[in-house]
C-alpha atoms as a PDB file:
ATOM      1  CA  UNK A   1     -10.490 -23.518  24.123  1.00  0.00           C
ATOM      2  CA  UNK A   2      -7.508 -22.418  25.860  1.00  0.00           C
ATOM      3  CA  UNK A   3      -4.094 -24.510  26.374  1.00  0.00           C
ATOM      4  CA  UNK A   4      -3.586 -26.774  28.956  1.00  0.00           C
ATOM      5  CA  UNK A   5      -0.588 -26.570  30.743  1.00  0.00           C
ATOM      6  CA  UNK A   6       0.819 -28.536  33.739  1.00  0.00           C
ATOM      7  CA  UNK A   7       3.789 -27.135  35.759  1.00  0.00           C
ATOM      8  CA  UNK A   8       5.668 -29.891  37.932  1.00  0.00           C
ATOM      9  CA  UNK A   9       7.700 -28.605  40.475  1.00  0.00           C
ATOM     10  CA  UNK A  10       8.345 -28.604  44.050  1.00  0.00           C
ATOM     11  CA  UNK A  11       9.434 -25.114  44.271  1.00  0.00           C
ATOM     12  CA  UNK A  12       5.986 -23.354  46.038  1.00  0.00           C
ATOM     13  CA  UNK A  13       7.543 -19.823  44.607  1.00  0.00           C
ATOM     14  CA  UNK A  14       8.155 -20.404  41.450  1.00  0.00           C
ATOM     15  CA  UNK A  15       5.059 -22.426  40.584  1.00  0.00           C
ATOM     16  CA  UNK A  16       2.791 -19.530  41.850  1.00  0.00           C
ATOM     17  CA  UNK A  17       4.926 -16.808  40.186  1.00  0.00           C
ATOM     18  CA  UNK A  18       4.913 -18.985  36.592  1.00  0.00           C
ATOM     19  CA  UNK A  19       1.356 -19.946  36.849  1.00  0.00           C
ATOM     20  CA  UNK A  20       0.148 -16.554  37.155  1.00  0.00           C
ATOM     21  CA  UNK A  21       2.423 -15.373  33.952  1.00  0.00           C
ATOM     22  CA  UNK A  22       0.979 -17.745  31.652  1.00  0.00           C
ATOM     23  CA  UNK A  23      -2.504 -17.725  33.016  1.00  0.00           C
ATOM     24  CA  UNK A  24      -2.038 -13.520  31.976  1.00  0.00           C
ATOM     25  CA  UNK A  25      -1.165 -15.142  28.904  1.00  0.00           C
ATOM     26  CA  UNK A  26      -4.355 -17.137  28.213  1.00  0.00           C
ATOM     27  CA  UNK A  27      -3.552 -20.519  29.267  1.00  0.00           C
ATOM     28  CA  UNK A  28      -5.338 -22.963  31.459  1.00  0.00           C
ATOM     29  CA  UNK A  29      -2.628 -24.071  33.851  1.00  0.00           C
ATOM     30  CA  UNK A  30      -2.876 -26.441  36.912  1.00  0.00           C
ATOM     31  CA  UNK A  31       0.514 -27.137  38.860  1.00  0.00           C
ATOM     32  CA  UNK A  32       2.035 -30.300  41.018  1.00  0.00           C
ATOM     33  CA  UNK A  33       4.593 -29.856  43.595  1.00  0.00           C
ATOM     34  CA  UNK A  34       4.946 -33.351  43.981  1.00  0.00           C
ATOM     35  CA  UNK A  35       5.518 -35.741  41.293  1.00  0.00           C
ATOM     36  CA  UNK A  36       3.008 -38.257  41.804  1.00  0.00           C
ATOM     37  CA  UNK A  37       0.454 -35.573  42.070  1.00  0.00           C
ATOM     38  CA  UNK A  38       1.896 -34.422  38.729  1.00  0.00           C
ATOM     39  CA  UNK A  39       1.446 -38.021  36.901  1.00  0.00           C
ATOM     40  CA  UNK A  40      -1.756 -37.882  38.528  1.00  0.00           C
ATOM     41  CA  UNK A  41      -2.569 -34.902  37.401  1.00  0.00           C
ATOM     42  CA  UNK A  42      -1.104 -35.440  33.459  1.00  0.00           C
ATOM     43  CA  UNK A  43      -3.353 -39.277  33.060  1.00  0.00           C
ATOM     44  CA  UNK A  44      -6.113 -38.114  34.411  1.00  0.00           C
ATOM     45  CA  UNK A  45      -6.358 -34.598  32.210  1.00  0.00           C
ATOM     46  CA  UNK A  46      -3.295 -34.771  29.685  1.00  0.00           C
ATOM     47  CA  UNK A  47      -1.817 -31.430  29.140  1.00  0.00           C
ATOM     48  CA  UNK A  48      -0.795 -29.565  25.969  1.00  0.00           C
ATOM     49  CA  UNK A  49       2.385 -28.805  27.737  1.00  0.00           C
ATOM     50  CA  UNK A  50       4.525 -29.791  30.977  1.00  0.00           C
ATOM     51  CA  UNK A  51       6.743 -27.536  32.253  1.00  0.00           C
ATOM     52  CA  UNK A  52       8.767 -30.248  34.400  1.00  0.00           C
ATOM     53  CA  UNK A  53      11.341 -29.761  36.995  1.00  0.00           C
ATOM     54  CA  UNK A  54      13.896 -32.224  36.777  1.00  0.00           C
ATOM     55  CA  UNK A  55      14.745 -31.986  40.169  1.00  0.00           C
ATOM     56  CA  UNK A  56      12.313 -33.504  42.066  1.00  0.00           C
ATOM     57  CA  UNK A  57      12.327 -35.058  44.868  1.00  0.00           C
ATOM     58  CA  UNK A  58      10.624 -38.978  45.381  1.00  0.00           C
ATOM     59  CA  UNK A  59      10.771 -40.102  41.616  1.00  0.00           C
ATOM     60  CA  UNK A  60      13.314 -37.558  39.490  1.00  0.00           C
ATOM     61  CA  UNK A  61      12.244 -35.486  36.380  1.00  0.00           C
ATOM     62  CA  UNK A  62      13.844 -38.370  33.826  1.00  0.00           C
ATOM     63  CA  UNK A  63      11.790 -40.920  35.579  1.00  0.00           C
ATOM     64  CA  UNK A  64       8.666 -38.413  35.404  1.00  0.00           C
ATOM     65  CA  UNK A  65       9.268 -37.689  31.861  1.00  0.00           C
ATOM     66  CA  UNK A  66       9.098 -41.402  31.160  1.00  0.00           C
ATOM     67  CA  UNK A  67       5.790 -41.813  32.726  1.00  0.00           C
ATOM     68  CA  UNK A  68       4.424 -39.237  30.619  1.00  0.00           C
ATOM     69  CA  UNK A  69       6.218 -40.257  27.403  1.00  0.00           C
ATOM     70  CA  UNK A  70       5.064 -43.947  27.553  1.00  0.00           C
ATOM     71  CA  UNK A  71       1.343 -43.471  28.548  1.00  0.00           C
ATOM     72  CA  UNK A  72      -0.761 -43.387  25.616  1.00  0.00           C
ATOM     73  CA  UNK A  73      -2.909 -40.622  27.393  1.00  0.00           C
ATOM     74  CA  UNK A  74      -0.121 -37.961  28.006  1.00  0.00           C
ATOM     75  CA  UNK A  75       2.626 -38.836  25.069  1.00  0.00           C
ATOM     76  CA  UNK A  76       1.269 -36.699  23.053  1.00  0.00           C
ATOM     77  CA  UNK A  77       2.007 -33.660  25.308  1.00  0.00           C
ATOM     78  CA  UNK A  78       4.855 -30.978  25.159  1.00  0.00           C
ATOM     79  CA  UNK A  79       7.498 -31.251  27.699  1.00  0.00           C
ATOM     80  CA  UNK A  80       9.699 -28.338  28.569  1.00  0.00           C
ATOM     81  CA  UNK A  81      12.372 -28.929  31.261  1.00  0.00           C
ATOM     82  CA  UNK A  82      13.104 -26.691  34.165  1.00  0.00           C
ATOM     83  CA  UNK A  83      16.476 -27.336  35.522  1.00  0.00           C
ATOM     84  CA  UNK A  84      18.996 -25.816  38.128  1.00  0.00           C
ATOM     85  CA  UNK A  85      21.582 -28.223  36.463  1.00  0.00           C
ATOM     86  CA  UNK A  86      23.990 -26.841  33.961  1.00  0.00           C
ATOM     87  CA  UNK A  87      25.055 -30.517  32.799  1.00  0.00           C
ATOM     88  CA  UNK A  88      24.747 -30.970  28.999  1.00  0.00           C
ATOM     89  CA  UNK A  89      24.764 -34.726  29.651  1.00  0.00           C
ATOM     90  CA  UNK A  90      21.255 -34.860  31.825  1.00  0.00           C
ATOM     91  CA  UNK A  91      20.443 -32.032  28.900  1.00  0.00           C
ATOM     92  CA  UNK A  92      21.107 -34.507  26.610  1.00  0.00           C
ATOM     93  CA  UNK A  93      19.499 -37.048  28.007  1.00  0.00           C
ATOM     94  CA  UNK A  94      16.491 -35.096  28.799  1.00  0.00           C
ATOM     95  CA  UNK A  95      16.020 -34.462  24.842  1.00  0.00           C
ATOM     96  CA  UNK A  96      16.736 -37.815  24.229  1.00  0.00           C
ATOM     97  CA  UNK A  97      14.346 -39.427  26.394  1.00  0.00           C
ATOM     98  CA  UNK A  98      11.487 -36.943  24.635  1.00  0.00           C
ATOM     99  CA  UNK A  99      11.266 -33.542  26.082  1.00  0.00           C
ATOM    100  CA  UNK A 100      11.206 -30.845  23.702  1.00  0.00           C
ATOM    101  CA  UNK A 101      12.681 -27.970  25.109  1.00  0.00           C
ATOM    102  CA  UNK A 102      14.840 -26.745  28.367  1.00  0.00           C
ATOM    103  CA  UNK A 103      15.416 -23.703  30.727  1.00  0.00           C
ATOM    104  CA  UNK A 104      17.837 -23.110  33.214  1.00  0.00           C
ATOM    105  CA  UNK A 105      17.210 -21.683  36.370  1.00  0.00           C
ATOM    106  CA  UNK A 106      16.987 -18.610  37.079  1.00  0.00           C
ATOM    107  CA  UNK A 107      15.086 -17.934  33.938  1.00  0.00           C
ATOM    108  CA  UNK A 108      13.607 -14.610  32.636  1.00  0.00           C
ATOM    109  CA  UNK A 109       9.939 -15.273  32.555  1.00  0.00           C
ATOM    110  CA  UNK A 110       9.863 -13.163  29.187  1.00  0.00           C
ATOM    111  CA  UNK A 111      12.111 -16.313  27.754  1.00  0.00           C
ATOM    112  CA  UNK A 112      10.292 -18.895  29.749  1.00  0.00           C
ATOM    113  CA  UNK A 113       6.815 -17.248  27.650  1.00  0.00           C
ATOM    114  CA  UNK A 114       8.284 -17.473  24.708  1.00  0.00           C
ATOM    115  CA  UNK A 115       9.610 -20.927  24.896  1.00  0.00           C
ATOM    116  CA  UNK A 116       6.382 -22.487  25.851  1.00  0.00           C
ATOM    117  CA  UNK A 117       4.444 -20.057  23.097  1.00  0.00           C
ATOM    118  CA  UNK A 118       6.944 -21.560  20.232  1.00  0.00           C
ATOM    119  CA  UNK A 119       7.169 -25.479  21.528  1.00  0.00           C
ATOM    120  CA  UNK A 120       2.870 -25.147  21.433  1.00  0.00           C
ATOM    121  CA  UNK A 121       3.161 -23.598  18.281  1.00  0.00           C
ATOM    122  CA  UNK A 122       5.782 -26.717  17.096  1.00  0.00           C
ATOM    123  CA  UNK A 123       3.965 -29.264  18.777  1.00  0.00           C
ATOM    124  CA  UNK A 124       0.408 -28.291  17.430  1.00  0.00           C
ATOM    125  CA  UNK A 125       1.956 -28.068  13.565  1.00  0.00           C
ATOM    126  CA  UNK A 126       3.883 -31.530  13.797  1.00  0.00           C
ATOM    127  CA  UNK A 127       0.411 -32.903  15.665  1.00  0.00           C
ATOM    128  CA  UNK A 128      -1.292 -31.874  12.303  1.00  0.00           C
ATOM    129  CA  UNK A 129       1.562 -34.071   9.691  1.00  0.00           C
ATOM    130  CA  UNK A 130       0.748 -37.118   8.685  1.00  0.00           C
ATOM    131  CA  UNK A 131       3.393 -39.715   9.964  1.00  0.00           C
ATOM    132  CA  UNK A 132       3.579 -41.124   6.821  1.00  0.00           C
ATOM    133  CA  UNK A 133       3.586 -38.184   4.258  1.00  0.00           C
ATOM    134  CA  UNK A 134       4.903 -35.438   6.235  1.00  0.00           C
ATOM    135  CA  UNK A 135       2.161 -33.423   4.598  1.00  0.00           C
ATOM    136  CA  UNK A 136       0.120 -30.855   6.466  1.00  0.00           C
ATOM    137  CA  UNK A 137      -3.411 -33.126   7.812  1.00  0.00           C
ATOM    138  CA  UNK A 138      -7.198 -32.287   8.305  1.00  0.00           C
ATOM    139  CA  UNK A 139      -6.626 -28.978  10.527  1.00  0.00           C
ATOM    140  CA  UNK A 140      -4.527 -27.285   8.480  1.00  0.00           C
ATOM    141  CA  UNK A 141      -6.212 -28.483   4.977  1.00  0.00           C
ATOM    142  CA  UNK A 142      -9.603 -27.199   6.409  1.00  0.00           C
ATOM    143  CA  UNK A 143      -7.888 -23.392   7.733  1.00  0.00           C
ATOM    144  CA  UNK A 144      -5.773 -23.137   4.029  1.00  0.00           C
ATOM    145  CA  UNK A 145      -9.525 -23.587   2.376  1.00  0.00           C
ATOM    146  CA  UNK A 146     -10.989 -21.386   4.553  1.00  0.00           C
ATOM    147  CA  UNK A 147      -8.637 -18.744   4.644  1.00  0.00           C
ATOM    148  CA  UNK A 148      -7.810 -18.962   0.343  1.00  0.00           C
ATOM    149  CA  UNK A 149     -11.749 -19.598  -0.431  1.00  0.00           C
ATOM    150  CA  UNK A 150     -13.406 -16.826   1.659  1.00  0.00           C
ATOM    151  CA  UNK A 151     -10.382 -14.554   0.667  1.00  0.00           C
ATOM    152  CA  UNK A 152     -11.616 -14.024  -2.435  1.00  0.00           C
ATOM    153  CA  UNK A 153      -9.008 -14.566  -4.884  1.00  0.00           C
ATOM    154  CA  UNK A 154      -8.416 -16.918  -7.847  1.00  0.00           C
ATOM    155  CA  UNK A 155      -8.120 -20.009  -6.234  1.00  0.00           C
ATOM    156  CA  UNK A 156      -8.493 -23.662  -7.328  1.00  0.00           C
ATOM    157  CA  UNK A 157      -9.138 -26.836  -5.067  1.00  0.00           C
ATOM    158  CA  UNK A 158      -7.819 -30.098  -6.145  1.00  0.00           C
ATOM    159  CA  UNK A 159      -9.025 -33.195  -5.069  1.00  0.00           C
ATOM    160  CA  UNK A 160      -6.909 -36.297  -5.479  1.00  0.00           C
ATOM    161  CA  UNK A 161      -7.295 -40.127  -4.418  1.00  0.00           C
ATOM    162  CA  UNK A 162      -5.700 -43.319  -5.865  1.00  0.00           C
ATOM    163  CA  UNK A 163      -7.806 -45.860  -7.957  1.00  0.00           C
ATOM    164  CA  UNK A 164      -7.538 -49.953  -7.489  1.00  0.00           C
ATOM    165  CA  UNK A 165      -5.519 -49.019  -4.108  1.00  0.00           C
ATOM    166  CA  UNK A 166      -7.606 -51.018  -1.889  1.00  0.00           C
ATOM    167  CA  UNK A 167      -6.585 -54.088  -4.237  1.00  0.00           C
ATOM    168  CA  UNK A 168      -3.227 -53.202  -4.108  1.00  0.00           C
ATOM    169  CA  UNK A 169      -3.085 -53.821  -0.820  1.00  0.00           C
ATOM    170  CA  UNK A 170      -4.826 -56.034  -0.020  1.00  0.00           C
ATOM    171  CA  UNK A 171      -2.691 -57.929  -2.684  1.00  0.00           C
ATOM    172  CA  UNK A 172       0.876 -56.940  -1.515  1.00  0.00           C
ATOM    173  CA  UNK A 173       0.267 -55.905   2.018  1.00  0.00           C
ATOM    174  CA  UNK A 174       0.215 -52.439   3.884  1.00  0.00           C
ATOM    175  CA  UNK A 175       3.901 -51.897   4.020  1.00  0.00           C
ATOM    176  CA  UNK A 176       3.982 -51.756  -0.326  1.00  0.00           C
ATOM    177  CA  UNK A 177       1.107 -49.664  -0.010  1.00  0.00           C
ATOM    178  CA  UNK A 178       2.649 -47.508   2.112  1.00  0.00           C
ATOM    179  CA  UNK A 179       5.139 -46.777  -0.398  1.00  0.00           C
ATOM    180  CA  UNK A 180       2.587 -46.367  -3.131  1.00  0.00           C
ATOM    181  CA  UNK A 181       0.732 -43.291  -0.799  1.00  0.00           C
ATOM    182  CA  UNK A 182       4.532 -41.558  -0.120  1.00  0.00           C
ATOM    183  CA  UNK A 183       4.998 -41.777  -4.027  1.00  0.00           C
ATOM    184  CA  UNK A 184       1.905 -40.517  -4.693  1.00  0.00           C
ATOM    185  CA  UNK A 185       2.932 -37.677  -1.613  1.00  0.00           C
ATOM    186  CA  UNK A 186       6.239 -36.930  -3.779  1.00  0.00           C
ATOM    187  CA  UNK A 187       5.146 -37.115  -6.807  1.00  0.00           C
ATOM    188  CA  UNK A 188       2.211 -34.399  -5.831  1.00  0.00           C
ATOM    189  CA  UNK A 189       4.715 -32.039  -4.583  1.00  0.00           C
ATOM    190  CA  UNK A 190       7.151 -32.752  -7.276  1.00  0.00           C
ATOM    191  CA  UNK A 191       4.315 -31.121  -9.697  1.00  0.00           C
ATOM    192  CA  UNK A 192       3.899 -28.486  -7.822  1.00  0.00           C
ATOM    193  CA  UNK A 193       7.268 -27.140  -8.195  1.00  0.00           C
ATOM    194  CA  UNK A 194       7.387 -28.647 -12.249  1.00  0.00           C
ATOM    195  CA  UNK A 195       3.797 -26.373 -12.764  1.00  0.00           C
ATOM    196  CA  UNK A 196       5.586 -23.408 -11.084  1.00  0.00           C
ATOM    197  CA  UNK A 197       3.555 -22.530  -8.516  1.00  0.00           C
ATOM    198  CA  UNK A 198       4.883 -21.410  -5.172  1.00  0.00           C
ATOM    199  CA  UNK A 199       1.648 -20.747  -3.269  1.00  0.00           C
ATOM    200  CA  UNK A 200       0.500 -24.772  -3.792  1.00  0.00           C
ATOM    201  CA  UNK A 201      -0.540 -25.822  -0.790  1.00  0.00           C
ATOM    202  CA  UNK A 202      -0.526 -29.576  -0.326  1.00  0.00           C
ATOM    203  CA  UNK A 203      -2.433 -32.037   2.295  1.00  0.00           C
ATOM    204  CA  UNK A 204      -3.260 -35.142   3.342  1.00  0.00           C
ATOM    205  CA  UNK A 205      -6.651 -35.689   4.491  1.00  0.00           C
ATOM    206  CA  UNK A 206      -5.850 -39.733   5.026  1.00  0.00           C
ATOM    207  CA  UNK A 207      -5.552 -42.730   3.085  1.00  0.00           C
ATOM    208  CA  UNK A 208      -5.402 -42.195  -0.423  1.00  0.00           C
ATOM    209  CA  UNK A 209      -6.683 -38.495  -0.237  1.00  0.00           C
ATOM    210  CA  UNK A 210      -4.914 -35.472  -0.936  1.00  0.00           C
ATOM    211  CA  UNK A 211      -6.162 -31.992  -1.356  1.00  0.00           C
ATOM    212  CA  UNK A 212      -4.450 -29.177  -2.742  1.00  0.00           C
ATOM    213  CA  UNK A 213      -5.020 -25.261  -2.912  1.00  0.00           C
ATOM    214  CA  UNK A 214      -3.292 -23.480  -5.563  1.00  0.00           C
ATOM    215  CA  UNK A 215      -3.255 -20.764  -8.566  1.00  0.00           C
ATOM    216  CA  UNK A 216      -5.821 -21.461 -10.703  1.00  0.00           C
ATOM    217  CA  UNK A 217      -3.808 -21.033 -13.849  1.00  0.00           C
ATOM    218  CA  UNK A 218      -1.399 -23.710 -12.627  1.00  0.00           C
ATOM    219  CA  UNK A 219      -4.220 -26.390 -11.950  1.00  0.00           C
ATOM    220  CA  UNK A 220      -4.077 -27.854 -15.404  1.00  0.00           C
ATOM    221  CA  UNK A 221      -0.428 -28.328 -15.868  1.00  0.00           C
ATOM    222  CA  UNK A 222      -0.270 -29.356 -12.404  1.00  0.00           C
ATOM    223  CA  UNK A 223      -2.476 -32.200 -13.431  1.00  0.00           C
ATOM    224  CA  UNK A 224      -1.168 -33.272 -16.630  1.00  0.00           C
ATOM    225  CA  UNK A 225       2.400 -33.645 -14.681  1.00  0.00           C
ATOM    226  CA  UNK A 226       0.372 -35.513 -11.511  1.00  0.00           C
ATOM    227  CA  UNK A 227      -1.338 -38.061 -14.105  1.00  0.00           C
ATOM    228  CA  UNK A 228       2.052 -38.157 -16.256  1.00  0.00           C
ATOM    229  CA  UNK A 229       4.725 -38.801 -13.092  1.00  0.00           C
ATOM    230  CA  UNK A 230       2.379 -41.263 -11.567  1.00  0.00           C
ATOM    231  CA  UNK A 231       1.918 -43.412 -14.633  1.00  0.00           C
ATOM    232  CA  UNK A 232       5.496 -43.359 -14.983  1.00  0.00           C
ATOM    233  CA  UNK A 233       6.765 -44.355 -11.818  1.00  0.00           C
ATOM    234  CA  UNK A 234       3.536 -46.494 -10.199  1.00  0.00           C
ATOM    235  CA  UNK A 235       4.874 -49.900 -11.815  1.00  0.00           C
ATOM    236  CA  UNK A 236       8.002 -49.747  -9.811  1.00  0.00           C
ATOM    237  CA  UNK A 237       6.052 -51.172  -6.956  1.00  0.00           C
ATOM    238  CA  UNK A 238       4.283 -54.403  -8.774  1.00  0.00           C
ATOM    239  CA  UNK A 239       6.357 -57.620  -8.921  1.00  0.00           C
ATOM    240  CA  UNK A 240       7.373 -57.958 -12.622  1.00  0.00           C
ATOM    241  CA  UNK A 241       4.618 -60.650 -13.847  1.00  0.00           C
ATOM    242  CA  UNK A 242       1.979 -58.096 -12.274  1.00  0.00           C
ATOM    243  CA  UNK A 243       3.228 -55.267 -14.266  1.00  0.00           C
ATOM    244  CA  UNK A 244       3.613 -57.043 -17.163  1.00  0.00           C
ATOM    245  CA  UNK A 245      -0.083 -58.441 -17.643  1.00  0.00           C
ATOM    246  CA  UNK A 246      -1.602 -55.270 -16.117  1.00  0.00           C
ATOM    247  CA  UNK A 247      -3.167 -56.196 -12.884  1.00  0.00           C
ATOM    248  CA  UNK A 248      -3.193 -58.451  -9.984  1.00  0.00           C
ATOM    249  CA  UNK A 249      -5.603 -60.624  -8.691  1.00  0.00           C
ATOM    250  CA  UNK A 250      -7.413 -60.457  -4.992  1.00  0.00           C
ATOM    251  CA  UNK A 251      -9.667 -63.708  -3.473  1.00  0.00           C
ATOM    252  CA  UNK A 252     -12.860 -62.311  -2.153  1.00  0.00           C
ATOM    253  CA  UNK A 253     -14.286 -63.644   0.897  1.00  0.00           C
ATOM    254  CA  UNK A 254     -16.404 -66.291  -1.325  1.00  0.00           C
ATOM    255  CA  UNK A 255     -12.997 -67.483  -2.675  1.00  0.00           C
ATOM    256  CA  UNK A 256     -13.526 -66.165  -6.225  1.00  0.00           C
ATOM    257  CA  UNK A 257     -10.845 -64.372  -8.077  1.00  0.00           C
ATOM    258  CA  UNK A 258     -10.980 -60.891  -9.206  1.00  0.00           C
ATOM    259  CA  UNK A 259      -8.995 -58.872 -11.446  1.00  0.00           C
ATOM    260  CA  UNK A 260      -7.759 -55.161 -10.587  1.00  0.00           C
ATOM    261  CA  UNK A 261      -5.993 -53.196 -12.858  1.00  0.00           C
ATOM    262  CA  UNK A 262      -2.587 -51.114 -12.205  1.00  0.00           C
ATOM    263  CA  UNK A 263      -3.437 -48.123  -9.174  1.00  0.00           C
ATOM    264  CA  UNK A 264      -4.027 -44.992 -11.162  1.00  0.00           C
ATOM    265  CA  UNK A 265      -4.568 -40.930 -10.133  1.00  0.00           C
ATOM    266  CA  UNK A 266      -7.608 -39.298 -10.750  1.00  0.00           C
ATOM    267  CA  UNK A 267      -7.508 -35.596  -9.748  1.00  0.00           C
ATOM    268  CA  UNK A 268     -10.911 -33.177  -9.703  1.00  0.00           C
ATOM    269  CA  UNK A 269     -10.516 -29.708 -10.070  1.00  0.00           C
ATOM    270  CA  UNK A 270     -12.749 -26.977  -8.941  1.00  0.00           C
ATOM    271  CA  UNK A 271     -12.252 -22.815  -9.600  1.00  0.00           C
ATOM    272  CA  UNK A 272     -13.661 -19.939  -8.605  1.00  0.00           C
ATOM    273  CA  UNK A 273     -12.621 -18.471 -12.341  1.00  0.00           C
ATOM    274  CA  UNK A 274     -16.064 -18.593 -13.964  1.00  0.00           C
ATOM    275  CA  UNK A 275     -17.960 -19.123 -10.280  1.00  0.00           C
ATOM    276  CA  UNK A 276     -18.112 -17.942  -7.167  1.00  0.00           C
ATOM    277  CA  UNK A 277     -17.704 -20.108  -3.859  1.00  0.00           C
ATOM    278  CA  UNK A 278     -20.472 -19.813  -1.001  1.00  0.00           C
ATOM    279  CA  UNK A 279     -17.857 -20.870   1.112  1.00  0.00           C
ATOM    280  CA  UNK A 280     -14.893 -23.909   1.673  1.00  0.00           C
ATOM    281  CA  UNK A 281     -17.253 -26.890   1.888  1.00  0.00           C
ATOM    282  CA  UNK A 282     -19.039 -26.154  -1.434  1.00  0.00           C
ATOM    283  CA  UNK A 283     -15.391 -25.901  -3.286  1.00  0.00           C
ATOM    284  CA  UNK A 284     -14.354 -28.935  -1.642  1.00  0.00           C
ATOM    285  CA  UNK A 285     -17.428 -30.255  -2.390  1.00  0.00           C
ATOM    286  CA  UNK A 286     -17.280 -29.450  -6.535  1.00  0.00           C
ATOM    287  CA  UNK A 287     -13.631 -30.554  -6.473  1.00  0.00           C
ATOM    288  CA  UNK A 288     -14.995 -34.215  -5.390  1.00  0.00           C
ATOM    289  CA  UNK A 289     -17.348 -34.553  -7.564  1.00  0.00           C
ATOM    290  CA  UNK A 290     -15.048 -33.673 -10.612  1.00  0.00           C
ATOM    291  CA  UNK A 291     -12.772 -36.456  -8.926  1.00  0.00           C
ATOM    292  CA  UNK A 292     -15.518 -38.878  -9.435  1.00  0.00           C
ATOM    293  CA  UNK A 293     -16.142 -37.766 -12.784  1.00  0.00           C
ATOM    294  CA  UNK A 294     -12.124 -38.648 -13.590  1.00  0.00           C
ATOM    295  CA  UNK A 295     -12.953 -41.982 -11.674  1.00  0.00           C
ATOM    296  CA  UNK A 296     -15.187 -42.984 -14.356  1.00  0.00           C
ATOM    297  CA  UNK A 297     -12.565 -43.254 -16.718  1.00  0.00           C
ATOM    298  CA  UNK A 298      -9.819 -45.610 -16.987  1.00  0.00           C
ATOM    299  CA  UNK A 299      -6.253 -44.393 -15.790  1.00  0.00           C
ATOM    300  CA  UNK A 300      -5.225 -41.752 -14.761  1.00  0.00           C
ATOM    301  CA  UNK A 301      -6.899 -38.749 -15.338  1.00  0.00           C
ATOM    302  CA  UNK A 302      -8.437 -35.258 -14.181  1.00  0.00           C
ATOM    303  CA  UNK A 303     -11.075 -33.291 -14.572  1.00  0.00           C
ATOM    304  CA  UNK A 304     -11.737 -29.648 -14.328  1.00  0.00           C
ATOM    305  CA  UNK A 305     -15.193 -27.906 -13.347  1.00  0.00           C
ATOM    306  CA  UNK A 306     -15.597 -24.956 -16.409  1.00  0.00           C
ATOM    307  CA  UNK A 307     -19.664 -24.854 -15.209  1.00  0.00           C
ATOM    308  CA  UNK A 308     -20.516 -20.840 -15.110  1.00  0.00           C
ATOM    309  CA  UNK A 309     -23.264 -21.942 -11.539  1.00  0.00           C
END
C-alpha cells in the first residue's frame, strides 16, 4: 500500500507541479488549497505525511498544524513545512509546535523528494519503538525474523517474558512496573554487548515480551548474563520488607490473600544449529515453547532447544 500524502497549500502551481513529482515517486497524494479543506481532508483520511504551507490564508499554517497535532486521528502523521519565510523564530516555533521537517521556498524538488522520503522513513521507524523501551516493536521484530530465518544462516531466536509480573503490579501499581519492564529492556541489551555480539537484535513485542535474534554461539552466555543481571538488580524495586521475605501478597477478587514470589526471567532459546527452520513462525514458535519449559522452574532461568527435528 502506497503512502499517503496530503499537500496544503494555496499556491494552484506548486501543488500541481509537487503532486505530480511524488505521485512519479509512488505515493498516493491528495492536495488542499484551502485550509479547512485540508483539516477536512487530514480527519477524515489521516495522511502519512503533510506537506503544509505555513502561509495560508483564513486559519495560518501554526494554527493548521495544531489541528492536526491534537486530533487523535491525524497526530500521528508527518508534517513537513513549506515556507516563503526565512524567520528562524516561526522555524522554531514550527518544530516546536510538532512538525518534523521544513523547506524554504523556492525549493529544488530533488531536495523537497528527499526530505519527505527520509521524514517517512523516520517517522515509520520511531512509529515502530515502544514508548516505553525505546526498543524496535512488532514490525520490525517480525522483518529481522524473516529476513535472519529465511536467510539461512546460524541464527538463534530468543524468547523472553517476566514471571510473577502481573502480581507485581498489581501490588505496587503500573508506574513500578514500568520500571521493572525498562530494567528488564536494559538489562537485555546490557547482555548483549557483555556476550559480545554485535548483530543482537533486540525487540519488544509488548508487555513483558521481548524477542531477540542473534549468533547462535552467543545465545548461552547471553542468557546466563540475562538470568544473572536480572536477579541482581530486580530487588531494587520491592519495598524492603517485600524483598526481605521473598514475595508480596495480592487480594483476589474473593478477598483471599495470595502469595507471589520475587519477578524472575525466563528466556527460551531456539537454533537452527542442529535443525532447520520452515520459516519465522516455526522458530518463534520453538523459542516459546522452550520459554515455557524455563517457566516451569523457579527463578530465573533459560532453556535451549538441542532437539535434532
Amino acid at each position: 500500500m502506497s503512502e499517503r500524502i496530503l499537500i496544503i497549500d494555496d499556491d494552484p502551481d506548486i501543488v500541481r507541479f509537487v503532486e505530480a513529482s511524488l505521485v512519479l515517486d509512488g505515493y498516493d497524494v491528495r492536495s488542499a488549497l484551502d485550509a479547512r479543506t485540508g483539516i477536512e481532508f487530514a480527519l477524515s483520511e489521516p495522511p502519512d505525511l503533510v506537506l503544509l504551507d505555513l502561509m495560508m490564508p483564513g486559519i495560518d499554517g501554526f494554527e493548521i498544524l495544531h489541528r492536526l497535532k491534537t486530533s487523535p486521528t491525524s497526530a500521528n502523521a508527518a508534517v513537513v513545512l513549506l515556507t516563503g519565510k526565512a524567520n528562524v523564530r516561526d522555524l522554531v516555533r514550527g518544530l516546536d509546535d510538532g512538525a518534523d521537517d521544513y523547506i524554504t521556498k523556492p525549493f529544488d524538488i530533488d531536495e523537497l523528494r528527499a526530505r519527505v522520503g527520509s521524514v517517512l522513513r523516520r517517522s515509520k521507524a520511531m512509529r515502530d519503538l515502544s514508548p516505553l523501551t525505546g526498543l524496535p516493536g512488532n514490525f520490525r521484530i517480525a522483518e529481522e525474523l524473516e529476513r535472519r530465518v529465511i536467510g539461512g544462516a546460524p541464527v538463534a531466536v530468543v524468547h523472553a517474558d517476566l514471571d510473577n509480573f502481573k502480581a507485581f503490579n498489581d501490588h505496587y501499581g503500573f508506574m513500578r512496573g514500568d520500571n521493572v519492564i525498562k530494567f528488564s529492556a536494559n538489562t537485555l541489551v546490557e547482555a548483549a554487548v557483555e556476550a559480545g555480539d554485535p548483530t543482537c537484535f533486540i525487540g519488544h513485542v509488548g508487555g513483558d515480551d521481548f524477542i531477540m535474534v542473534m549468533d547462535p554461539n552467543s545465545a548461552e552466555q547471553f542468557c546466563k548474563v540475562v538470568v544473572e543481571r536480572f536477579d541482581d538488580g530486580i530487588l531494587d524495586f520491592y519495598d524492603d520488607h517485600d524483598a526481605l521475605r521473598g514475595y508480596v501478597e495480592v487480594i483476589d477478587r474473593r478477598g483471599e490473600r495470595h502469595a507471589f514470589p520475587i519477578v524472575a526471567i525466563s528466556l527460551g532459546v531456539a537454533t537452527n544449529i542442529r535443525r532447520t527452520f520452515s520459516s519465522e513462525w516455526e522458530a518463534s514458535a520453538i523459542a516459546a515453547e522452550m520459554k515455557e519449559h524455563a517457566k516451569s522452574e523457579s527463578g530465573s532461568s533459560f532453556r535451549i532447544d538441542r532437539r535434532t527435528k
